[in-house]
Protein backbone atom coordinates (compact mmCIF):
# COMPACT_ATOMS: atom_id res chain seq x y z
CA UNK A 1 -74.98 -10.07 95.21
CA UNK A 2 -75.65 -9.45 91.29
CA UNK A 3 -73.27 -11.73 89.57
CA UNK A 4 -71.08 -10.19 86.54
CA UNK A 5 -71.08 -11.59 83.05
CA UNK A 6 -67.78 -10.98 81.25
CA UNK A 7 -66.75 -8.61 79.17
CA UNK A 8 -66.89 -8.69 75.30
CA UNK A 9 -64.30 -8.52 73.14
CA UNK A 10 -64.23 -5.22 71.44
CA UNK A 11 -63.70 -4.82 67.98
CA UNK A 12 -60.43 -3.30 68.62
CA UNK A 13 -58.98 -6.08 70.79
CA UNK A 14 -59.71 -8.53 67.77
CA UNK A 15 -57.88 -6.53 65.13
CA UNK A 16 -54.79 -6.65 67.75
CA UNK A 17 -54.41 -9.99 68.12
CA UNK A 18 -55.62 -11.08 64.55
CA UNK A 19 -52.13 -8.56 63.41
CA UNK A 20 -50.18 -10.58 66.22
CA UNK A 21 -50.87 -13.75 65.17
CA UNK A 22 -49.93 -12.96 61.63
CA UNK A 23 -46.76 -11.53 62.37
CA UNK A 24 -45.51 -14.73 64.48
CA UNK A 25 -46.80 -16.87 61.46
CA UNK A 26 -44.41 -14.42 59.25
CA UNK A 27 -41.38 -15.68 61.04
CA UNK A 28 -42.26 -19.21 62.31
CA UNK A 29 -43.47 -20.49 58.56
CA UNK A 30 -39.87 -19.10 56.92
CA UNK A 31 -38.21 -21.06 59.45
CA UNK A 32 -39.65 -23.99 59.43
CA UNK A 33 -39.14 -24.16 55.48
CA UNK A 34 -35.41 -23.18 55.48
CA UNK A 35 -34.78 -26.36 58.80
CA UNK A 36 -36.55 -28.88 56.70
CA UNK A 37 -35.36 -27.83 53.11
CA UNK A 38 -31.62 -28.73 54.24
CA UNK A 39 -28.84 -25.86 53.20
CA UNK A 40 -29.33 -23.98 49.58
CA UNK A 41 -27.94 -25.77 46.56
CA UNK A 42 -25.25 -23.44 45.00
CA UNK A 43 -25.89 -22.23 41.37
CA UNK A 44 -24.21 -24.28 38.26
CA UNK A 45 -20.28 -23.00 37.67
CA UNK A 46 -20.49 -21.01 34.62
CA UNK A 47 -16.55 -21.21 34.54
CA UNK A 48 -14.40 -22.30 31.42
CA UNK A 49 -10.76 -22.46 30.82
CA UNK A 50 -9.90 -20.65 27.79
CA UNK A 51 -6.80 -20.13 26.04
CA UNK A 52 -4.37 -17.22 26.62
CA UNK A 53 -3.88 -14.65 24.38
CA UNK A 54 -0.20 -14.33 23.33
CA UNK A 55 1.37 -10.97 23.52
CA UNK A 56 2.17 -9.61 20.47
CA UNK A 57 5.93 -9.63 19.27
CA UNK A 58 7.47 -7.03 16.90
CA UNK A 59 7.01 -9.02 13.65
CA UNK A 60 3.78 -10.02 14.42
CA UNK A 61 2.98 -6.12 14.60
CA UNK A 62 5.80 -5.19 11.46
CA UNK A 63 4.33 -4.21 8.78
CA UNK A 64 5.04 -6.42 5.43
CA UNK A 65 7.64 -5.94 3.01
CA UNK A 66 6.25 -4.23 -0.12
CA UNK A 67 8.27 -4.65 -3.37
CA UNK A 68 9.05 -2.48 -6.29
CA UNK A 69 7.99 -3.51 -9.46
CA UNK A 70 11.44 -4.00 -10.29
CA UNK A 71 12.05 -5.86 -7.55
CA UNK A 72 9.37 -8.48 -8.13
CA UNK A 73 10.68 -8.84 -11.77
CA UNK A 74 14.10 -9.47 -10.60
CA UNK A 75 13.13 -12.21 -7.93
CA UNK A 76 10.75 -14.10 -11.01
CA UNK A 77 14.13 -13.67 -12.62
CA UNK A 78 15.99 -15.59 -10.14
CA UNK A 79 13.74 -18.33 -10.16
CA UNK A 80 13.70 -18.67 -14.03
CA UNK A 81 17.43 -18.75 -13.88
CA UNK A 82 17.94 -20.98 -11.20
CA UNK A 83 15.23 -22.74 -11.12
CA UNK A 84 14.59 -21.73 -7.20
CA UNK A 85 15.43 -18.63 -4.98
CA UNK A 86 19.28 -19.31 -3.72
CA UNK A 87 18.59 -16.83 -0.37
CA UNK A 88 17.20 -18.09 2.42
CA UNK A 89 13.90 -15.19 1.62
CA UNK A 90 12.83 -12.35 -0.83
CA UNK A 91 14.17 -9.81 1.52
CA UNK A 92 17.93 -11.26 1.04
CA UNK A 93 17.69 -11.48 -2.04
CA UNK A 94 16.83 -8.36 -2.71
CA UNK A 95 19.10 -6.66 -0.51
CA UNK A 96 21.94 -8.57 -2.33
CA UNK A 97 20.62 -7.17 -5.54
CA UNK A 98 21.25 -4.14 -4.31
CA UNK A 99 24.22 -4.18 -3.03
CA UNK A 100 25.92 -5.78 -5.90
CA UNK A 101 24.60 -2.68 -8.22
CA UNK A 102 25.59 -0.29 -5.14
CA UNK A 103 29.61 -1.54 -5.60
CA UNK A 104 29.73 0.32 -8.57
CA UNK A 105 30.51 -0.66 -12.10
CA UNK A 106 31.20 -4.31 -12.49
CA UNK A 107 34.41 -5.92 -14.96
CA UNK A 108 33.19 -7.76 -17.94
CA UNK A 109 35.34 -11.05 -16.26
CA UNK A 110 33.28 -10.61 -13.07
CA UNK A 111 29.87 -10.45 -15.09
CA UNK A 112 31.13 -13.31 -16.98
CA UNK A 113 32.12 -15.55 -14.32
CA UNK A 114 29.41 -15.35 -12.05
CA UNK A 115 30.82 -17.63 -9.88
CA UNK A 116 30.07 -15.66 -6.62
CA UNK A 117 26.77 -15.66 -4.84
CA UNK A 118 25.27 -12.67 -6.43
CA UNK A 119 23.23 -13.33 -9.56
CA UNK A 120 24.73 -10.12 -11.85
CA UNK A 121 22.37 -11.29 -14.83
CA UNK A 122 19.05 -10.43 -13.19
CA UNK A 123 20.26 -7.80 -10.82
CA UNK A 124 21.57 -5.39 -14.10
CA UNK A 125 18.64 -6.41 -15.82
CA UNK A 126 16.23 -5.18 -13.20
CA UNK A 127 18.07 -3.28 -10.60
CA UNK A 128 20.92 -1.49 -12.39
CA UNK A 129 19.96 -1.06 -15.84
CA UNK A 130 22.69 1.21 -16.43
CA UNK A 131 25.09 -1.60 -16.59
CA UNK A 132 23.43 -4.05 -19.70
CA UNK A 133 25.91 -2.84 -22.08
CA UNK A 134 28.03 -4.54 -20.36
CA UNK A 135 25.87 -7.31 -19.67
CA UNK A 136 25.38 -7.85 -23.23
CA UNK A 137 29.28 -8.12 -24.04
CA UNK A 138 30.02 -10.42 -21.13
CA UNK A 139 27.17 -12.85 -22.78
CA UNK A 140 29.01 -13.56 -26.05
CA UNK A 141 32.70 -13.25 -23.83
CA UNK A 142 34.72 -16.93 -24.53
CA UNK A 143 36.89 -18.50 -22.18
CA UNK A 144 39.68 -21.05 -22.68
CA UNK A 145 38.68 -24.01 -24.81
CA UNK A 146 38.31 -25.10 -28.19
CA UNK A 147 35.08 -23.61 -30.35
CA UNK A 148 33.95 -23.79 -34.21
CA UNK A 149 33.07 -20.41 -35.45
CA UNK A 150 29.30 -20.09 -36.21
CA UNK A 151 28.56 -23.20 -33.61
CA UNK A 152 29.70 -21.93 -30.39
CA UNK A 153 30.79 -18.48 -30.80
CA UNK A 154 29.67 -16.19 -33.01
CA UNK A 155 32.26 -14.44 -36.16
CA UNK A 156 33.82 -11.39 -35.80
CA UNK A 157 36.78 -9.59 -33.93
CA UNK A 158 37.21 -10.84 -30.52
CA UNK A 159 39.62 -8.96 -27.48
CA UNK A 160 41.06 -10.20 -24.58
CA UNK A 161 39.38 -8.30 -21.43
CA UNK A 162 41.43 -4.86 -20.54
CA UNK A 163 44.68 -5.61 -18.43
CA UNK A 164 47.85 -7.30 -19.32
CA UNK A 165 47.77 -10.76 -20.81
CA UNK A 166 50.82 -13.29 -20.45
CA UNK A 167 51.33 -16.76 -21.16
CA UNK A 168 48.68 -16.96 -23.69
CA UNK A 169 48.11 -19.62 -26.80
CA UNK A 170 46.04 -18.77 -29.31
CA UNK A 171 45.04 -19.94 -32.99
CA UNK A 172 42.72 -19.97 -35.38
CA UNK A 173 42.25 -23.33 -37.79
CA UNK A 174 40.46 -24.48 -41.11
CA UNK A 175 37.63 -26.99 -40.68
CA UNK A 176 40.16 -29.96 -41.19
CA UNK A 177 42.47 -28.85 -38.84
CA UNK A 178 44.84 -26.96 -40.38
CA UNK A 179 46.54 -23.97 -38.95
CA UNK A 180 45.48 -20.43 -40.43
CA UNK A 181 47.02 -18.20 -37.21
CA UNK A 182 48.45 -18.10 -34.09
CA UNK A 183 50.46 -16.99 -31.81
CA UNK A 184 52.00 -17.36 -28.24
CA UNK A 185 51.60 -14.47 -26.15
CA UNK A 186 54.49 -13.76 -23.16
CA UNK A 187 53.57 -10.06 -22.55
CA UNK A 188 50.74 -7.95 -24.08
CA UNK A 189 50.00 -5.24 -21.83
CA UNK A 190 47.27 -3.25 -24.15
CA UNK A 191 45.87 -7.08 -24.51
CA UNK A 192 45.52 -9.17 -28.14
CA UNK A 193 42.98 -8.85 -30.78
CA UNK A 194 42.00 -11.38 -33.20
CA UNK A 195 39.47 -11.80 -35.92
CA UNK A 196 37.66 -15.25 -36.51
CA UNK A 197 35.22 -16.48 -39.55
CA UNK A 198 32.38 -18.78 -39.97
CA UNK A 199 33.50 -22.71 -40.54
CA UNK A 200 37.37 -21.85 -38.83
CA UNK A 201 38.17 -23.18 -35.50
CA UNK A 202 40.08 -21.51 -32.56
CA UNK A 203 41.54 -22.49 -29.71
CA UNK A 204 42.86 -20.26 -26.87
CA UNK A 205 44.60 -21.54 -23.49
CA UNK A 206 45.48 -19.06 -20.77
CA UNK A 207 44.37 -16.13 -22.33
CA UNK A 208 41.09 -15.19 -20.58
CA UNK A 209 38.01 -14.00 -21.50
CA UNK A 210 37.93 -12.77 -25.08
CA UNK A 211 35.08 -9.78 -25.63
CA UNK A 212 33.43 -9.57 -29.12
CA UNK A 213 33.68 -6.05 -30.54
């Protein structure tokens, strides 16, 4: 009996199971790596809390006031006469600027008191120029009191403001004291005129506001 030697690999057969053998290897090494590397490490947090962005209101978004020239040199003018603005902002006082020229012509007494709120010297000066004539009279306007011509009021013809004037002193004195004029007043509808000099004094009580001609 002839005895039979076994076969030989053929070239073939060995490029088979060298491809097997590498393609068990491709999933047994990955394995074994990801069991003994424990599970994945997550990447750093690249989160930070930032603030929030406020929404923007209407007077964040308003446009800002721009001022006339005129306007600008009647607020410096408030500030020079009272030594500080007396509204709460610029706008205000502005607006009451304004309005006081829009009320229409002003009285000499009104000018001259300037009791109220509204400042009329600056406002006619820069926001109604139309009205320094009267300004200018209302400046050198007395009241009631007791003056020296030449110190604290200036000579010439004075008149009481226009409207009917009752119950009024006047008189006009020499620098001692002596009595040149006077006169008591009960009814003077068209008002009272009366000239003063340089040196004299003159008194008036309950007359008003006398207006330099």
């Amino acid at each position: 009996m002839t005895e039979q030697k076994p076969a030989r690999p053929t070239k073939r057969g060995s490029i088979i199971a060298l491809a097997g053998m590498a393609a068990v290897s491709a999933i047994i090494v990955p394995a074994l790596a990801a069991k003994n590397s424990g599970p994945a490490t997550p990447p750093p947090s690249t989160w930070a809390y930032t603030e929030p962005i406020p929404t923007p209101t209407l007077e964040d978004t308003a446009a800002p006031t721009v001022f006339t020239t005129e306007e600008l040199a009647y607020l410096r003018a408030l500030n020079d006469e009272f030594d500080y603005n007396p509204y709460d902002d610029d706008i205000e006082a502005v607006n009451a600027g304004h309005e006081l020229c829009n009320e229409g012509k002003p009285t000499i007494d009104e000018i001259a008191d300037d009791t109220s709120d509204v400042p009329y010297g600056p406002a006619i000066k820069h926001l109604c120029p139309k009205y320094l004539p009267l300004l200018r009279k209302a400046k050198d306007a007395i009241s009631d009191g007791e003056y020296t011509v030449g110190e604290d009021m200036k000579p010439g013809t004075y008149k009481t403001t226009p409207g009917r004037i009752s119950d009024c002193y006047w008189e006009r004195s020499t620098g001692g004291g002596d009595i040149i004029a006077n006169n008591f007043i009960n009814n003077a509808p068209r008002g009272v005129t009366v000239t003063v000099r340089a040196g004299e004094g003159f008194t008036s009580q309950g007359c008003g506001y006398w207006i330099r001609s």
